[in-house]
Protein backbone atom coordinates (compact mmCIF):
# COMPACT_ATOMS: atom_id res chain seq x y z
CA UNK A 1 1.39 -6.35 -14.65
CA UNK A 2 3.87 -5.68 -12.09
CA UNK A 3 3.54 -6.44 -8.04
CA UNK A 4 4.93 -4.55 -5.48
CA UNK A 5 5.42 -5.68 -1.78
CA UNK A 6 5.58 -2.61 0.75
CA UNK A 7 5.71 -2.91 4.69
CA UNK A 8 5.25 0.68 6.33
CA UNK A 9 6.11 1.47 10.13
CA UNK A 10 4.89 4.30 12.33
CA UNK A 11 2.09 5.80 13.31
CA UNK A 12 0.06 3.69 10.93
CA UNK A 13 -3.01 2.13 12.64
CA UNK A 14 -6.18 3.54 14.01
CA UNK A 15 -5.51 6.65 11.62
CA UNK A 16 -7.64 5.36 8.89
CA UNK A 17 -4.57 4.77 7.09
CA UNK A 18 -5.90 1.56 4.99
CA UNK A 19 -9.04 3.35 3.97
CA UNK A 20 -6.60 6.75 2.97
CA UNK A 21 -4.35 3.59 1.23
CA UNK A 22 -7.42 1.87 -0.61
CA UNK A 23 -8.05 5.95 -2.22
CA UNK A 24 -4.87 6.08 -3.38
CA UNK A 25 -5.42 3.25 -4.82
CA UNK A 26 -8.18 3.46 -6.67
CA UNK A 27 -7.00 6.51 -7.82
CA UNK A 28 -4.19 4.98 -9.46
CA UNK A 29 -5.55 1.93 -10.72
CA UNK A 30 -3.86 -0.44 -8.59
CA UNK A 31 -5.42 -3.60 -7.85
CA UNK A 32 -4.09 -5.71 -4.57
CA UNK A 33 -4.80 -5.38 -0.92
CA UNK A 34 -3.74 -3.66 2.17
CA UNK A 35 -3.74 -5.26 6.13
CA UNK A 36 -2.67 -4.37 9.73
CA UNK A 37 -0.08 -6.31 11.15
CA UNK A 38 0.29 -7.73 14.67
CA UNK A 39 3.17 -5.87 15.22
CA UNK A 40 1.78 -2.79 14.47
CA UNK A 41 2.95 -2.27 10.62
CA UNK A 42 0.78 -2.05 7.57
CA UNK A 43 1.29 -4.72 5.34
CA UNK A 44 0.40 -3.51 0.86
CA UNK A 45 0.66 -5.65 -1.71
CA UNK A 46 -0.19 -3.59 -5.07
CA UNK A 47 -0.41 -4.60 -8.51
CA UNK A 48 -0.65 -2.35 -11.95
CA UNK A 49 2.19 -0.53 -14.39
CA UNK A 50 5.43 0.71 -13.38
CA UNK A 51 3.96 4.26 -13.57
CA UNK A 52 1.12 3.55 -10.90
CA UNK A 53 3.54 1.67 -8.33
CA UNK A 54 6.14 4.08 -8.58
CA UNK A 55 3.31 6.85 -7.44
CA UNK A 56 1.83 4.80 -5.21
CA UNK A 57 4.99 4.85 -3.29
CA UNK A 58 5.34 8.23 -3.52
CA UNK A 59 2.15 8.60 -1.37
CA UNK A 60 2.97 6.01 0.72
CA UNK A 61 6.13 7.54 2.08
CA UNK A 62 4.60 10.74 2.19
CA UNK A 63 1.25 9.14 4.35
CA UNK A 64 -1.89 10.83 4.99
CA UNK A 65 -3.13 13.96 7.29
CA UNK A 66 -3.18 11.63 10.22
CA UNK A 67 -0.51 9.31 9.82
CA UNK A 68 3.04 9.41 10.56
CA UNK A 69 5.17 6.85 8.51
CA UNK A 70 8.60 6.38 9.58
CA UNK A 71 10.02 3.65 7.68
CA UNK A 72 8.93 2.31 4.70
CA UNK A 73 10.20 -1.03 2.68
CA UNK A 74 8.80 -1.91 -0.77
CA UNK A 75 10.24 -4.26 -3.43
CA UNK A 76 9.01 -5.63 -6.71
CA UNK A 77 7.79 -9.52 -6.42
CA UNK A 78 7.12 -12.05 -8.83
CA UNK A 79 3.30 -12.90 -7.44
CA UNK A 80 1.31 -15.53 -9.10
CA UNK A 81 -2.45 -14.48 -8.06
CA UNK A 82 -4.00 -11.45 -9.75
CA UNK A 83 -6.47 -9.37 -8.24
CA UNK A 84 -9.63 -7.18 -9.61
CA UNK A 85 -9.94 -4.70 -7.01
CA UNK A 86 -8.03 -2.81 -3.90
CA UNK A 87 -9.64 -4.60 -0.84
CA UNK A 88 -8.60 -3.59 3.25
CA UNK A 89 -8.03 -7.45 4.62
């Protein structure tokens, strides 16, 4: 199983954008976790095949109805926990 690390930028919080995230998810199958940062990013860290990732990103990039992403940075990582389920932190 691979992990990807993504930090997204824009208009990002209070749009529901981790719920939308946690969806997209699911809909996938990718396991991992999304978070608000302080600085007003969104923090993902997603785990499942190459397939799943690469699509994930996809929608990432492209956001949801309410959101306006304007920079986006993923890369793979070598990450030692494993997780079950997409959870909002």
């Amino acid at each position: 199983m691979k992990s990807m690390n993504c930090v997204l930028s824009g208009k990002v919080q209070g749009v529901y954008f981790r719920s939308w995230i946690q969806a997209q998810a699911q809909e996938l199958g990718v396991k991992g976790w999304v978070r608000n940062l302080h600085d007003g990013r969104v923090e993902v860290l997603a785990q499942g095949e190459d397939n799943a990732l690469a699509e994930l990103k996809k929608r990432l990039i492209q956001g949801s109805p309410t959101s306006s992403v304007k920079d986006i940075h993923c890369e793979n990582i070598d990450y030692e926990k494993t997780y079950s389920i997409f959870e909002i932190r």
